[in-house]
C-alpha atoms as a PDB file:
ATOM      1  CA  UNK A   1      27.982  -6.374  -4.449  1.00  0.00           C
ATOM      2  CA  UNK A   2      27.168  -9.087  -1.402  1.00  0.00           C
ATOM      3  CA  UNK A   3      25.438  -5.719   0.165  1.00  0.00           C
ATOM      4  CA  UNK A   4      23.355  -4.831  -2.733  1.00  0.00           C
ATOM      5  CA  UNK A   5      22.546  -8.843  -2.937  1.00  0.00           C
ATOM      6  CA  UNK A   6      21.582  -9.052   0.801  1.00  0.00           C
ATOM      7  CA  UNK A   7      19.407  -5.703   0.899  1.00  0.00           C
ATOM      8  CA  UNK A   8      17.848  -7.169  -2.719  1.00  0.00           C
ATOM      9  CA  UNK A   9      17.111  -9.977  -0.409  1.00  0.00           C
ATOM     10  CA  UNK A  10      15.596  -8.675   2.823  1.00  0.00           C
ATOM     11  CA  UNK A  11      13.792  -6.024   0.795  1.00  0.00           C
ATOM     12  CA  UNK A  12      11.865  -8.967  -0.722  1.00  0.00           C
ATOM     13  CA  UNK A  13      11.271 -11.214   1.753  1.00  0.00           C
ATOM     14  CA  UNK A  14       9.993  -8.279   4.324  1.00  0.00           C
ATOM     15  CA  UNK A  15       8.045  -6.459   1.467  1.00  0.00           C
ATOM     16  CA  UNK A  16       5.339  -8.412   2.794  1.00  0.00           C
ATOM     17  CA  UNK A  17       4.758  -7.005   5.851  1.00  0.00           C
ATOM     18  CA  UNK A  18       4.462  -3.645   5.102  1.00  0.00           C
ATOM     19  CA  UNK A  19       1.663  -4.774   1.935  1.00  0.00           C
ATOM     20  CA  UNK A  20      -0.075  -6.429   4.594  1.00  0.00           C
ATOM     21  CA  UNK A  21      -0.743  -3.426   7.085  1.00  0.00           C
ATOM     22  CA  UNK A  22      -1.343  -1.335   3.610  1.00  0.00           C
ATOM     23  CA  UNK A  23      -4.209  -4.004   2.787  1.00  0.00           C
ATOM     24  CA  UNK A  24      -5.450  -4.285   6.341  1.00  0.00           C
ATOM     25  CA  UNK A  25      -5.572  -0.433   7.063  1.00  0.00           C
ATOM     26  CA  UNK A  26      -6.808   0.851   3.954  1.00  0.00           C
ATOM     27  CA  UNK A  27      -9.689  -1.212   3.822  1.00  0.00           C
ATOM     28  CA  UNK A  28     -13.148   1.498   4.602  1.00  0.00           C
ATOM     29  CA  UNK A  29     -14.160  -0.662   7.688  1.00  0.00           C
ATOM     30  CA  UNK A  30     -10.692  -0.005   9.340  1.00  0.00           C
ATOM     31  CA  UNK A  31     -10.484   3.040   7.861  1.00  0.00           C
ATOM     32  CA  UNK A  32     -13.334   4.435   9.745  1.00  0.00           C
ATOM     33  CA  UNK A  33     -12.293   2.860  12.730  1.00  0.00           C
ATOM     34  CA  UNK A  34      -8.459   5.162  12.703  1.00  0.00           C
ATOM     35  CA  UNK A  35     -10.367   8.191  11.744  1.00  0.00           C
ATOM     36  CA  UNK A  36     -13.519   8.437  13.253  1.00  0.00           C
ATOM     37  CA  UNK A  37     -14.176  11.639  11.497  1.00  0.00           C
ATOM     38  CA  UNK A  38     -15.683   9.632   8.603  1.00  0.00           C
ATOM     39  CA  UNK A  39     -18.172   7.948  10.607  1.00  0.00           C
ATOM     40  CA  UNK A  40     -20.988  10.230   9.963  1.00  0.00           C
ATOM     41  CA  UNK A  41     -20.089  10.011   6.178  1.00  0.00           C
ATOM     42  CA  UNK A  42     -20.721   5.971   6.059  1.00  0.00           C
ATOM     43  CA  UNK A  43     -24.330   6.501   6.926  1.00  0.00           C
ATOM     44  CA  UNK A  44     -26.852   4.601   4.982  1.00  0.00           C
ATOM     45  CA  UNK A  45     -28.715   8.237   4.143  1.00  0.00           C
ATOM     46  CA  UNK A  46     -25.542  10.179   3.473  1.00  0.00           C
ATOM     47  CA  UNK A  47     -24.126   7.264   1.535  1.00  0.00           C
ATOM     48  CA  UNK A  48     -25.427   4.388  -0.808  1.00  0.00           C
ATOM     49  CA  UNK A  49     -24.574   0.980   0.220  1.00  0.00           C
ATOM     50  CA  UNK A  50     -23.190   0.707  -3.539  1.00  0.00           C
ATOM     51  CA  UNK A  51     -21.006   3.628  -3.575  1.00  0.00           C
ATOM     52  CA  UNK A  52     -19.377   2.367  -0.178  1.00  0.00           C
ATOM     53  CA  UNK A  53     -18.925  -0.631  -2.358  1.00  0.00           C
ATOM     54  CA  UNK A  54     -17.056   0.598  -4.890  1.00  0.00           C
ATOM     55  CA  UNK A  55     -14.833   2.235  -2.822  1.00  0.00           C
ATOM     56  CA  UNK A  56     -14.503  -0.087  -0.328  1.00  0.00           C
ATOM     57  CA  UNK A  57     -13.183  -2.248  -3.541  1.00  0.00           C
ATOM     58  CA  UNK A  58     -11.206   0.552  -4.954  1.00  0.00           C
ATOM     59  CA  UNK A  59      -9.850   1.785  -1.929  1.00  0.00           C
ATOM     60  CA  UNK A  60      -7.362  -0.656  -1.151  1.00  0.00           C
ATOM     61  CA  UNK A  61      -5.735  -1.521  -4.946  1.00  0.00           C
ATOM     62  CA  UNK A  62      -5.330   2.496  -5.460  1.00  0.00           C
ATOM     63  CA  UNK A  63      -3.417   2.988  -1.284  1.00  0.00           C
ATOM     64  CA  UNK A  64      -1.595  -0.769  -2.686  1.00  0.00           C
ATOM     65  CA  UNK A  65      -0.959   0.090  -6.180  1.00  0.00           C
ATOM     66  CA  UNK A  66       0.832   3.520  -5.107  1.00  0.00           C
ATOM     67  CA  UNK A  67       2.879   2.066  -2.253  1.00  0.00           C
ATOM     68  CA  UNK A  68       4.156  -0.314  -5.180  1.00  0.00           C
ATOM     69  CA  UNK A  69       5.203   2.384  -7.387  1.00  0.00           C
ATOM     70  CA  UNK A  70       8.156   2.936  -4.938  1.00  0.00           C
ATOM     71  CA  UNK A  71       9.313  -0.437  -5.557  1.00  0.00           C
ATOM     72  CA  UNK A  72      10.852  -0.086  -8.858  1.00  0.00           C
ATOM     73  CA  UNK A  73      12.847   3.419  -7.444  1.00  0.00           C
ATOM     74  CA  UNK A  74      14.466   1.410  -4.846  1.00  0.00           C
ATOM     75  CA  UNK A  75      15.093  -1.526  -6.626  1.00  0.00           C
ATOM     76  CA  UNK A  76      16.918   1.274  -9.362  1.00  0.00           C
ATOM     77  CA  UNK A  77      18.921   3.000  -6.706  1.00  0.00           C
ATOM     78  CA  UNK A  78      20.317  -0.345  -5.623  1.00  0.00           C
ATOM     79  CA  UNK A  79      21.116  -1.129  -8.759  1.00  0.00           C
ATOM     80  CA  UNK A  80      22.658   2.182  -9.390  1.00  0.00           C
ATOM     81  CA  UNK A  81      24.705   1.218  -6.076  1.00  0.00           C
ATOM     82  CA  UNK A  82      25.924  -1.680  -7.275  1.00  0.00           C
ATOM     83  CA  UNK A  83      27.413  -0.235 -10.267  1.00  0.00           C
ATOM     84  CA  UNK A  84      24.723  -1.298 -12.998  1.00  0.00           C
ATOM     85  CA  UNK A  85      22.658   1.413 -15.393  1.00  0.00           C
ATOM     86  CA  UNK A  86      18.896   0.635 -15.769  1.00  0.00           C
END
């Protein structure tokens, strides 16, 4: 139980971390800076300055959004370690 409690813990307190580099990294500036392959697509006359807004504003909530869908799985198989059915 004092395992489950300290992972429960940790798990919090360092969640942060990896939601920062999520934030950081998936934003389109920084994304086109790791893969330079989209370059060409982030041209003004390939694409509107309004769609790159909208995804540079989507972008980041969908990459954050799905990396926090695995938070309630390992929340539940700690749970399911300690002995308690969700």
């Amino acid at each position: 139980r004092l395992v489950v409690l300290a992972a429960t813990f940790w798990l919090m307190f360092f969640w942060t971390i990896p939601v920062g580099l999520i934030t950081t990294f998936s934003q389109l500036e920084n994304l086109v800076r790791l893969f330079p392959v989209l370059k060409p697509i982030m041209h003004d006359h390939v694409m509107s300055p309004r769609v790159r807004d909208v995804l540079s504003s989507f972008i980041p909530v969908l990459v954050l959004k799905g990396f926090m869908s695995l938070l309630p799985y390992i929340l539940g198989a700690m749970a399911m370690m300690e002995g308690i059915e969700a």
